[in-house]
N, C-alpha and C. Protein backbone atom coordinates (compact mmCIF):
# COMPACT_ATOMS: atom_id res chain seq x y z
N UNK A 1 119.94 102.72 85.92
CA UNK A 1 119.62 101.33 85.63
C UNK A 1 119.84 101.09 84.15
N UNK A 2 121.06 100.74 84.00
CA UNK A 2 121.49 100.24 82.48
C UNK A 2 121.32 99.19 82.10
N UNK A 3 120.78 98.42 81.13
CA UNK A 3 120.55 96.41 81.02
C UNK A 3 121.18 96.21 80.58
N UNK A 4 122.48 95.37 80.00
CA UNK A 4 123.04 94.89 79.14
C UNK A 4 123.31 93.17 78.67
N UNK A 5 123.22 92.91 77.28
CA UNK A 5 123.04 91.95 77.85
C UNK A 5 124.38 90.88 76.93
N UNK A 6 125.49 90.85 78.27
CA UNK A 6 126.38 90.83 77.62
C UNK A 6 126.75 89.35 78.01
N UNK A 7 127.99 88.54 77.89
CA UNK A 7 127.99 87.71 78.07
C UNK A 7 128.60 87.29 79.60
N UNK A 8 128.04 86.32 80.92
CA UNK A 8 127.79 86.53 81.39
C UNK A 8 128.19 85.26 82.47
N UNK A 9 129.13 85.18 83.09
CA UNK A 9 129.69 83.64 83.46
C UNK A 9 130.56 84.29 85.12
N UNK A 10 129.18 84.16 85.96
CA UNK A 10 129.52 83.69 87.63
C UNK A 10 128.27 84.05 88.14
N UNK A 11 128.73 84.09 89.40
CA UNK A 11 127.20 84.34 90.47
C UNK A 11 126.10 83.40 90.12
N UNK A 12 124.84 84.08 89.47
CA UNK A 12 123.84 82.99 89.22
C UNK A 12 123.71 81.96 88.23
N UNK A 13 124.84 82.71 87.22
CA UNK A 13 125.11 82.25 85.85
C UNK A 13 125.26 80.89 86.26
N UNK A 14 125.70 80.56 87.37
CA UNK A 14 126.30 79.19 87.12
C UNK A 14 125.41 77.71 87.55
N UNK A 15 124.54 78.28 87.05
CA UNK A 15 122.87 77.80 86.68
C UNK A 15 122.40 76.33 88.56
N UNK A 16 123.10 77.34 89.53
CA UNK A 16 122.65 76.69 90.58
C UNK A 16 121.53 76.95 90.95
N UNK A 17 120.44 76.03 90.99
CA UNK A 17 119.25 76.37 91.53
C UNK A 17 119.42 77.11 92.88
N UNK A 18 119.65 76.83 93.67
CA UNK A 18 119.90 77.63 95.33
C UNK A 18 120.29 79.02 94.87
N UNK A 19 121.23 79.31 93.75
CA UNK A 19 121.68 80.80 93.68
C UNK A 19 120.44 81.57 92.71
N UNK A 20 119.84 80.74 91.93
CA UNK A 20 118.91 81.40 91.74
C UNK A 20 117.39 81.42 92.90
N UNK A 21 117.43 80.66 93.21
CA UNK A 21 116.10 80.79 94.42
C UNK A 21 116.52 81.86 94.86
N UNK A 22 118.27 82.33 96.08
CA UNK A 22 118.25 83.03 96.72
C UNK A 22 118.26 84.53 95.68
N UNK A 23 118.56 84.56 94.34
CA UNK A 23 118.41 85.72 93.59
C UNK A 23 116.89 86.27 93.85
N UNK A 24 116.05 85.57 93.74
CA UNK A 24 114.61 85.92 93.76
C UNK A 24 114.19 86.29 94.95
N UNK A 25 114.62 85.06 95.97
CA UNK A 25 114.11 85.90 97.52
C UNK A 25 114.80 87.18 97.72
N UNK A 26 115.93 87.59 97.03
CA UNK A 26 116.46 88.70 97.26
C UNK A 26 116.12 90.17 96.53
N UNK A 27 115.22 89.88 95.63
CA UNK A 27 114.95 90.66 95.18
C UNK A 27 113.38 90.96 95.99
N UNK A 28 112.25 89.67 96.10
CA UNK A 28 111.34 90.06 96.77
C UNK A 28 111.35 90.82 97.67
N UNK A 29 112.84 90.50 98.68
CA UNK A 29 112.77 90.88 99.80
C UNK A 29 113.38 92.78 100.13
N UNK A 30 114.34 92.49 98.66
CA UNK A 30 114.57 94.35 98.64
C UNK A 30 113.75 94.84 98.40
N UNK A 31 112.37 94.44 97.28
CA UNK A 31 111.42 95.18 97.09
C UNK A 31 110.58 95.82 97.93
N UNK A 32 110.44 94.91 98.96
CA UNK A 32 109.58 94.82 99.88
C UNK A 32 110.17 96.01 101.12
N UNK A 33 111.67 96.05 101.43
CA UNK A 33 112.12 97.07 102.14
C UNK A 33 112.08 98.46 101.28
N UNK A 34 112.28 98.42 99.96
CA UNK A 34 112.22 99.97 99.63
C UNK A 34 110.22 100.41 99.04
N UNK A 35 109.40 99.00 99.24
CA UNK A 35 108.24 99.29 98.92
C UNK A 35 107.64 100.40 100.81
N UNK A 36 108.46 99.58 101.39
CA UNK A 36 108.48 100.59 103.09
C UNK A 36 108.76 101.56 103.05
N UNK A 37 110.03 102.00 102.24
CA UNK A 37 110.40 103.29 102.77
C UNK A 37 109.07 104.35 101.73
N UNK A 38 109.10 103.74 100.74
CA UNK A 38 107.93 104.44 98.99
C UNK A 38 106.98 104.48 100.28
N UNK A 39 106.54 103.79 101.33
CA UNK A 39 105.08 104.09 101.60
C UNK A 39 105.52 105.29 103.07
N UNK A 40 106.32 105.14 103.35
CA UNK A 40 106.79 106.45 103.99
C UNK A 40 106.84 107.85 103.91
N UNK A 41 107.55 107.62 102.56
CA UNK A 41 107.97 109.27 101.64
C UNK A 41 106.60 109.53 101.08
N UNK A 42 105.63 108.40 100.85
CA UNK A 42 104.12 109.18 100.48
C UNK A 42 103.39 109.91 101.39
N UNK A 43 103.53 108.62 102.81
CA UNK A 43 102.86 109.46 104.09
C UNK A 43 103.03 110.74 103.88
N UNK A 44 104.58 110.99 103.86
CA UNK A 44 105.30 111.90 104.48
C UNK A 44 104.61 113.28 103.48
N UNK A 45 104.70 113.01 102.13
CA UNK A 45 104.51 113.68 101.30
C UNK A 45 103.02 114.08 101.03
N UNK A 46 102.37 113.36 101.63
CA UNK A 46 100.76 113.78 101.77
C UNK A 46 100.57 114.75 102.99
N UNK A 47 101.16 114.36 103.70
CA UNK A 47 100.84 115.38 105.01
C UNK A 47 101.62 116.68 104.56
N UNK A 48 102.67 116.58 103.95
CA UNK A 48 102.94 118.14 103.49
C UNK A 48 102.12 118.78 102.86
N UNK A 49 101.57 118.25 101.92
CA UNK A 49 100.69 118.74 100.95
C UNK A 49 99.31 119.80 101.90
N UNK A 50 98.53 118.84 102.66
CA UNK A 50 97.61 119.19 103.49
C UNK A 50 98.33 120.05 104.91
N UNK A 51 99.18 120.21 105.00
CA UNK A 51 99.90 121.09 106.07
C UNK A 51 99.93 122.35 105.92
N UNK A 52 99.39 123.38 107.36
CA UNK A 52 99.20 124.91 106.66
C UNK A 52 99.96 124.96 107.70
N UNK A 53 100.70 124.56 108.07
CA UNK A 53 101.92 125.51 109.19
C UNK A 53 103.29 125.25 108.69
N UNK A 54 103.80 126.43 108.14
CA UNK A 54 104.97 126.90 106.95
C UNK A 54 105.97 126.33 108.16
N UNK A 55 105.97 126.55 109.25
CA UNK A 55 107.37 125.87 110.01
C UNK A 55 107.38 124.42 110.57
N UNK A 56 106.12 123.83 110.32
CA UNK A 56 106.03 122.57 110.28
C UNK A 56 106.37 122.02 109.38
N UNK A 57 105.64 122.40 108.24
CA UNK A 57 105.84 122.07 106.46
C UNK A 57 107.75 122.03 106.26
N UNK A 58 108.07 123.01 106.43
CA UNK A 58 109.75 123.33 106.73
C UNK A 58 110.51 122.46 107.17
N UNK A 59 110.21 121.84 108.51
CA UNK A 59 110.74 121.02 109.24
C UNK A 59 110.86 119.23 108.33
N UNK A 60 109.64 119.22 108.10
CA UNK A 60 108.91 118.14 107.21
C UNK A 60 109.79 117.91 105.80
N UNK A 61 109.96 119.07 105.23
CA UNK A 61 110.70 118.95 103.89
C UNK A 61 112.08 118.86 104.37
N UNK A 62 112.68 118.90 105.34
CA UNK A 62 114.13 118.79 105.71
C UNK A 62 114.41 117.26 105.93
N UNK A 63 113.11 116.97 106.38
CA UNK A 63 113.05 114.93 106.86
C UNK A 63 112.87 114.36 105.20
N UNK A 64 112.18 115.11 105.09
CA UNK A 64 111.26 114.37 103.46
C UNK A 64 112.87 114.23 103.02
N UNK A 65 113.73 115.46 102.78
CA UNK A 65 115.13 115.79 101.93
C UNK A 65 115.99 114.13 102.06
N UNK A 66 116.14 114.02 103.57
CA UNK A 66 117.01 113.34 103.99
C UNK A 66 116.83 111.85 103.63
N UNK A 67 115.13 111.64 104.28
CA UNK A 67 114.66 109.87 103.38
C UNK A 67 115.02 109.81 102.48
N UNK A 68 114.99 110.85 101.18
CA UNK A 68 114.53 110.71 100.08
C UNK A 68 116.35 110.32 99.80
N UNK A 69 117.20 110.87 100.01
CA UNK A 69 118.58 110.78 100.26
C UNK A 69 119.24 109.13 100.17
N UNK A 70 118.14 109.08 101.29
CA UNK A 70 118.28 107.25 101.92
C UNK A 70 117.87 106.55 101.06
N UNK A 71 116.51 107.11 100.52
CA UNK A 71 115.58 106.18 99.58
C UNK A 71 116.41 105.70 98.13
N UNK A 72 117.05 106.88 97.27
CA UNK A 72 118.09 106.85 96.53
C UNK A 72 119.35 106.41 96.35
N UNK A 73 119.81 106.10 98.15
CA UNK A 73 121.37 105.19 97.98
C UNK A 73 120.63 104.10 98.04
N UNK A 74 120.08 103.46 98.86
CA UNK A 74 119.33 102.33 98.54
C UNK A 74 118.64 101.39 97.37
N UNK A 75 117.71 102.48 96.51
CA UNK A 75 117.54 101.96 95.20
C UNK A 75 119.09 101.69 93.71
N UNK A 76 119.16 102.38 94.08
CA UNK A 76 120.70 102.44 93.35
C UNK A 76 121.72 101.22 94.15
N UNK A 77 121.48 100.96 94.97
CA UNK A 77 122.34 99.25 94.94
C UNK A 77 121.54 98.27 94.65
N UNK A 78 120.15 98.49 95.17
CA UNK A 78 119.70 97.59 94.35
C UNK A 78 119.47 97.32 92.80
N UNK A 79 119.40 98.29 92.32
CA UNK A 79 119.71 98.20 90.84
C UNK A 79 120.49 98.03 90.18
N UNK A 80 122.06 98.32 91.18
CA UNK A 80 123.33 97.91 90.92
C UNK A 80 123.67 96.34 90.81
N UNK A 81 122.78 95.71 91.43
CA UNK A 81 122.32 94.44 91.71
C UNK A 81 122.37 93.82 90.72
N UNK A 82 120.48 93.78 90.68
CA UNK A 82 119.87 93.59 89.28
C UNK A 82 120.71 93.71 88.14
N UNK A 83 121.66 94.86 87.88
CA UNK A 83 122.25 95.53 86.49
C UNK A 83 123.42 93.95 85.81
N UNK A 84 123.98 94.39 87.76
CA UNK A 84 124.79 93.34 86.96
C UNK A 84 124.90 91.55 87.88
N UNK A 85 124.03 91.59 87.75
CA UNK A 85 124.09 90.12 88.31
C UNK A 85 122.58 89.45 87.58
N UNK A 86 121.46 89.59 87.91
CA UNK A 86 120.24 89.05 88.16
C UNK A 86 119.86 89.18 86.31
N UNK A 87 119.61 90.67 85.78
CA UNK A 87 119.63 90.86 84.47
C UNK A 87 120.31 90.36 82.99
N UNK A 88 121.76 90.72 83.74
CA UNK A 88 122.62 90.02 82.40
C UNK A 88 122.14 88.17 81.78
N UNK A 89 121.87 87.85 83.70
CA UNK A 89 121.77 86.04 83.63
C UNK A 89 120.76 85.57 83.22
N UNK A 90 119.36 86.48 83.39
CA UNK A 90 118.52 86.39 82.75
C UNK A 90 118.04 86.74 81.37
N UNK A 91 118.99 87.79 80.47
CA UNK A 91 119.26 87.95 79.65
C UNK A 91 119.95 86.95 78.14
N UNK A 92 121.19 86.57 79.15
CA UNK A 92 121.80 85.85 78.45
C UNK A 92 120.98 84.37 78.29
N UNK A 93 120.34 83.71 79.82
CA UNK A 93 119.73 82.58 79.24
C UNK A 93 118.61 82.77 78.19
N UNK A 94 117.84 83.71 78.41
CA UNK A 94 116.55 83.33 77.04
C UNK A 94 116.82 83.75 76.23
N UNK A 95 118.30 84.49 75.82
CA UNK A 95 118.79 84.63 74.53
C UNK A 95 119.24 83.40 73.56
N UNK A 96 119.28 82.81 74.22
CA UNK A 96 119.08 81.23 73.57
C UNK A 96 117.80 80.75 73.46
N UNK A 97 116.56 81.22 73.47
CA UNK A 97 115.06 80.22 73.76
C UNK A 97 114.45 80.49 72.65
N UNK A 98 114.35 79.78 71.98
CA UNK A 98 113.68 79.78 70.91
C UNK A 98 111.99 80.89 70.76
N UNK A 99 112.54 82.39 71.37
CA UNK A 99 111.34 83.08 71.92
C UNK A 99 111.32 83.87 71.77
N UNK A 100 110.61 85.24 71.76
CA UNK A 100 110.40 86.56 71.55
C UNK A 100 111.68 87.13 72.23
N UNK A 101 112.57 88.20 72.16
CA UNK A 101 113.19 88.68 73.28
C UNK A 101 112.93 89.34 74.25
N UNK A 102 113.53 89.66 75.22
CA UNK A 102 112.74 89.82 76.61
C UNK A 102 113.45 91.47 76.61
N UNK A 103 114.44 91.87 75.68
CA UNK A 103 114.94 93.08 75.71
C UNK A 103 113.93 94.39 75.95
N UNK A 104 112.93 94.38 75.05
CA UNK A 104 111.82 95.72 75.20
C UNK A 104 111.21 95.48 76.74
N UNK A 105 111.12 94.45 77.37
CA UNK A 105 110.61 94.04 78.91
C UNK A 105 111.27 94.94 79.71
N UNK A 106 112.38 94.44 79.23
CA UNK A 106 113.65 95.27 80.27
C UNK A 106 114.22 96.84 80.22
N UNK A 107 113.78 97.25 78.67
CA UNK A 107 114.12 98.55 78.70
C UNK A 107 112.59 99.45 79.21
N UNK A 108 111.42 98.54 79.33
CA UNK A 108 110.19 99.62 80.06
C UNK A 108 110.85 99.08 81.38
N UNK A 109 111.26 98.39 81.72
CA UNK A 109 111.54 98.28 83.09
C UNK A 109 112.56 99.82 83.77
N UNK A 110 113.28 99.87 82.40
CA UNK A 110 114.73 100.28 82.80
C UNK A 110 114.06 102.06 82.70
N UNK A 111 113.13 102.32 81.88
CA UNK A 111 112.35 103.89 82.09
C UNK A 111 111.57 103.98 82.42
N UNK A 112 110.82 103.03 83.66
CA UNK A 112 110.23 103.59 84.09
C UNK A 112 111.18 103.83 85.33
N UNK A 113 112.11 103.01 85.87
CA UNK A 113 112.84 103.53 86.97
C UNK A 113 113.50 104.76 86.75
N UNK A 114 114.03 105.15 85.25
CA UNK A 114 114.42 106.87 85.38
C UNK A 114 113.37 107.24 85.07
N UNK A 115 112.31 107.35 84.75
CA UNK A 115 111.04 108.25 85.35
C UNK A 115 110.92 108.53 87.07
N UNK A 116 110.82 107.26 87.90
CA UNK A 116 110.59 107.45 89.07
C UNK A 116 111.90 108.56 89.48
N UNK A 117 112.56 107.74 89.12
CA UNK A 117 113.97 108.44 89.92
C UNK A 117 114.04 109.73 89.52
N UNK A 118 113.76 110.29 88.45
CA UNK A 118 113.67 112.29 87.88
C UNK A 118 112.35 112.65 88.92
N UNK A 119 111.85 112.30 89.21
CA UNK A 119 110.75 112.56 89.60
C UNK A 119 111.26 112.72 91.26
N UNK A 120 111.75 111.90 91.87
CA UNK A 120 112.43 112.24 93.02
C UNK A 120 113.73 113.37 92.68
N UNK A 121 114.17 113.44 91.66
CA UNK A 121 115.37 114.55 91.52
C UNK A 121 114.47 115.96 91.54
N UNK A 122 113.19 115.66 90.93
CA UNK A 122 112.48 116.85 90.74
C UNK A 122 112.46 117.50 92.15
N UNK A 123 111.28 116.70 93.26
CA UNK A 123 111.46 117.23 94.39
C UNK A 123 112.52 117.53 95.06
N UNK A 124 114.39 116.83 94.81
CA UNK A 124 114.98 117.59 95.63
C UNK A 124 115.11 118.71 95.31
N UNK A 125 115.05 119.10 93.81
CA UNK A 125 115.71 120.48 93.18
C UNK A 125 114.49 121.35 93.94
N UNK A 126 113.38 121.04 93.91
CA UNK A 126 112.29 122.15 94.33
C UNK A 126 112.72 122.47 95.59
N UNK A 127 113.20 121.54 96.90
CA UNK A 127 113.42 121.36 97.93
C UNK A 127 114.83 122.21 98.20
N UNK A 128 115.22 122.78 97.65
CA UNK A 128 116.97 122.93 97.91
C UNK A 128 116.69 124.25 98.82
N UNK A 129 116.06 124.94 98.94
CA UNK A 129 116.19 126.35 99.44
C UNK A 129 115.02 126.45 99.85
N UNK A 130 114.49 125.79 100.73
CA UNK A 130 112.91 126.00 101.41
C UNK A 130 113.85 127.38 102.64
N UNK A 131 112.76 128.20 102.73
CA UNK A 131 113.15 129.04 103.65
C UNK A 131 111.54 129.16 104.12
N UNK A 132 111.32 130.09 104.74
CA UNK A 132 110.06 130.77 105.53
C UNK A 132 108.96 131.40 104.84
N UNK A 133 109.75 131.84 103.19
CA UNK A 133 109.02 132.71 102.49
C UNK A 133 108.53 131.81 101.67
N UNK A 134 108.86 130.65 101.51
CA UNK A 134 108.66 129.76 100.80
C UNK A 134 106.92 129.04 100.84
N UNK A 135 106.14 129.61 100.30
CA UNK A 135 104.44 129.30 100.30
C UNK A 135 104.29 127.98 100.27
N UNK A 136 103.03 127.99 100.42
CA UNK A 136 102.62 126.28 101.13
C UNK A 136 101.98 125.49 99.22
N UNK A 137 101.87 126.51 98.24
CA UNK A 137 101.96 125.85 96.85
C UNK A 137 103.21 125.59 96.52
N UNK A 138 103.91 125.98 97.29
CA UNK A 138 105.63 124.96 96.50
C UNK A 138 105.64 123.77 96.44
N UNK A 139 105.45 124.21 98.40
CA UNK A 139 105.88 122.56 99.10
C UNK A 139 105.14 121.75 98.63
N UNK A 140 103.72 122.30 98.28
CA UNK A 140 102.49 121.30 97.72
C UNK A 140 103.02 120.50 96.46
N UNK A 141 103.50 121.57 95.75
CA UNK A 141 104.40 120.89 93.93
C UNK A 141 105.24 119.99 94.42
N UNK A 142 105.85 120.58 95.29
CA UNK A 142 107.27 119.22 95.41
C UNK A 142 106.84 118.08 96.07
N UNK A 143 105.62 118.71 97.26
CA UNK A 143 105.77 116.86 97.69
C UNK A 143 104.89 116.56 96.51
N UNK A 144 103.86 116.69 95.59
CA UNK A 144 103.39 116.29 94.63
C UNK A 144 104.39 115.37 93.56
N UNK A 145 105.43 115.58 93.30
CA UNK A 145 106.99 115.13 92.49
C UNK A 145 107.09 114.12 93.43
N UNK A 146 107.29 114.00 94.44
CA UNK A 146 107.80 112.87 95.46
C UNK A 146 106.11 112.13 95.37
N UNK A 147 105.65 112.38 95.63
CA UNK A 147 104.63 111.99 95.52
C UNK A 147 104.00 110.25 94.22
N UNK A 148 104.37 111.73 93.00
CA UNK A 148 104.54 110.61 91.61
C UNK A 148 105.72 109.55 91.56
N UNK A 149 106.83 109.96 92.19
CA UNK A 149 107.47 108.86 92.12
C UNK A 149 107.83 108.15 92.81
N UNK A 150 106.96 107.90 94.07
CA UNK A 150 106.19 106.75 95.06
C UNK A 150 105.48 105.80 93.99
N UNK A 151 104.67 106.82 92.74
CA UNK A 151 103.63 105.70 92.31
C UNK A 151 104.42 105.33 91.58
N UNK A 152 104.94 105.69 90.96
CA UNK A 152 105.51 104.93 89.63
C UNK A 152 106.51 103.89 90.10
N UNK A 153 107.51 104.15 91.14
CA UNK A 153 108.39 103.03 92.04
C UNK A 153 107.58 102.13 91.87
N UNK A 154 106.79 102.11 93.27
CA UNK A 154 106.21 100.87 93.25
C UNK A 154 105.23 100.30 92.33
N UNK A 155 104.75 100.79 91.01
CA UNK A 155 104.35 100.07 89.96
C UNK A 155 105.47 98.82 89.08
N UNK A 156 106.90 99.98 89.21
CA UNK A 156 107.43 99.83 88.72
C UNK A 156 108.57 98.08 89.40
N UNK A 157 108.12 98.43 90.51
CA UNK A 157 108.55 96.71 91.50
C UNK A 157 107.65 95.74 90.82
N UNK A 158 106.21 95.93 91.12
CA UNK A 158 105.50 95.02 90.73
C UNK A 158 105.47 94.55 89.45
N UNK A 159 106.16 95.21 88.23
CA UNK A 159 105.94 94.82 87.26
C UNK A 159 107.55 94.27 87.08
N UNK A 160 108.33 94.49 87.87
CA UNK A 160 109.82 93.77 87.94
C UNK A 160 109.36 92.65 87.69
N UNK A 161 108.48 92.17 89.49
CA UNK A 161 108.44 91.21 89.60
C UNK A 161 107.79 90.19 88.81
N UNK A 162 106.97 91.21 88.36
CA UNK A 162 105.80 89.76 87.27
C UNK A 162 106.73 89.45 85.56
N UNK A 163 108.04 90.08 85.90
CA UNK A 163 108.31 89.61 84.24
C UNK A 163 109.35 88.73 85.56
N UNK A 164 110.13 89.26 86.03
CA UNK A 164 111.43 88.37 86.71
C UNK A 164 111.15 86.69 87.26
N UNK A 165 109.98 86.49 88.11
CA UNK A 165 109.70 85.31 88.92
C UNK A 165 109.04 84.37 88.11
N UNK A 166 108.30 84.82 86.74
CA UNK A 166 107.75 83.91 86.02
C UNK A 166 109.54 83.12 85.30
N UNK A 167 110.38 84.17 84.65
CA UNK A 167 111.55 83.86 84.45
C UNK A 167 112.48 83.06 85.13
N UNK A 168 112.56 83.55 86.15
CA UNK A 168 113.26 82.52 86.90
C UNK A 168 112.68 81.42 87.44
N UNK A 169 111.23 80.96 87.71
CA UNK A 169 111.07 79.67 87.82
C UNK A 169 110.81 78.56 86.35
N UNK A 170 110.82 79.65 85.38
CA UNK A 170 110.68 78.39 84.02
C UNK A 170 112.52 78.15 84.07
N UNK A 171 113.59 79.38 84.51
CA UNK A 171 115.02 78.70 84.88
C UNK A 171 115.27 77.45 85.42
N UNK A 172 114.46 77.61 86.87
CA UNK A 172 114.33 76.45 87.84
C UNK A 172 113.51 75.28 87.28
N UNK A 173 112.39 75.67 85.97
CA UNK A 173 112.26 74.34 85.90
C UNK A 173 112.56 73.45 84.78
N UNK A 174 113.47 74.13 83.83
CA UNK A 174 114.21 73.56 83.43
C UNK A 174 115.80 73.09 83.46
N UNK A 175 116.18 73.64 85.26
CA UNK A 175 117.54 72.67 85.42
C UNK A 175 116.76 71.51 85.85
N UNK A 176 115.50 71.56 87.06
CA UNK A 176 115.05 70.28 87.25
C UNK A 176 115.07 69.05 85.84
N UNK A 177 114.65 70.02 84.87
CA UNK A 177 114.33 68.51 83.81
C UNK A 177 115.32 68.27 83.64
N UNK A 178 116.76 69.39 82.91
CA UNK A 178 117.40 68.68 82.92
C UNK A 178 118.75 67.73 83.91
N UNK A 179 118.33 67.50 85.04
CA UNK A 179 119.41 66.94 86.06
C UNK A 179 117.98 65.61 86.26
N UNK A 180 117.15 65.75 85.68
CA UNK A 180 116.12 64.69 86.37
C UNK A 180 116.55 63.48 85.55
C-alpha cells in the first residue's frame, strides 16, 4: 500500500458525485467482505491455539495456509484500489484546502496495513513445514501472528473509514454548493 499523491485526472477525479458515492459504498462494502474473512482466520486461529490434537491442529494450519492465501489476494486489490484511484483523488483535492495535510493520515494508514500484512507473512513463514513433530507451541505462535493481524486489519478498516467518509462527504458537499 503505497500513497502517492500525484496528479490525478479520471475515475472519481472527475468530481461526479455518483462516482464518488459509489467510491465509498465500495469501499464500505470491501471492508465489510474482508472484515468476514479477518473474523474467520481469527475463529480459525483461536481454535488452533486451544487445540491438543497435533493432526487436527495440522489439518487446521493447512486451511488457515490457504484462507490466509485468499485473505492476501484479496486485500491487495483492494488496496490496489484505494492506491490508485480513491487516494490519489482524495489527495489531490485537499491539497488545495486551505488545511492541515492529510499526508501523515495516510501514511499511519499505509503502516499499519504493512504491519498487519508482516504479521500474516509471519504466520505463513512459521506455517511452511508443519509436519507431525511439529508441537502444539508453534502452532500456538503462529496462529498467535495470524491472530495479531486480524487485530490490527480490522482496526486498521475502521480507521480507513473514519478519515475517508468524513472526506468524501465534505467532497459531496461541496460539489452540492457549488452546482447549487
Amino acid at each position: 500500500m503505497a500513497i502517492h499523491s500525484t496528479g490525478y485526472i479520471s475515475g472519481i477525479a472527475s468530481s461526479n458525485p455518483e462516482e464518488i458515492a459509489f467510491a465509498t459504498d465500495r469501499l464500505m462494502v470491501e471492508h465489510e467482505k474482508l472484515r468476514e474473512k479477518l473474523r474467520i482466520l481469527e475463529t480459525s486461529a483461536k481454535e488452533l491455539i486451544l487445540l491438543d490434537d497435533s493432526v487436527k491442529g495440522i489439518q487446521l494450519v493447512q486451511e488457515l495456509r490457504i484462507q490466509t492465501n485468499q485473505f492476501v489476494d484479496e486485500i491487495n486489490q483492494h488496496s490496489e484500489w484505494e492506491e490508485q484511484e480513491l487516494f490519489p483523488f482524495l489527495l489531490t483535492y485537499f491539497h488545495h484546502q486551505p488545511a492541515p495535510s492529510m499526508t501523515p493520515s495516510f501514511w499511519v494508514l499505509e503502516k499499519d496495513h504493512q504491519l498487519g500484512m508482516s504479521f500474516i507473512q509471519s504466520f505463513q513463514e512459521a506455517v511452511i513445514e508443519v509436519t507431525p513433530l511439529v508441537v502444539k507451541k508453534q502452532l500456538a505462535e503462529a496462529a498467535a501472528h495470524l491472530l495479531q493481524a486480524c487485530l490490527i486489519l480490522n482496526d486498521h478498516f475502521t480507521m480507513e473509514e473514519q478519515l475517508i467518509f468524513p472526506l468524501t462527504e465534505k467532497v459531496l458537499t461541496d460539489l452540492e454548493s457549488f452546482f447549487s
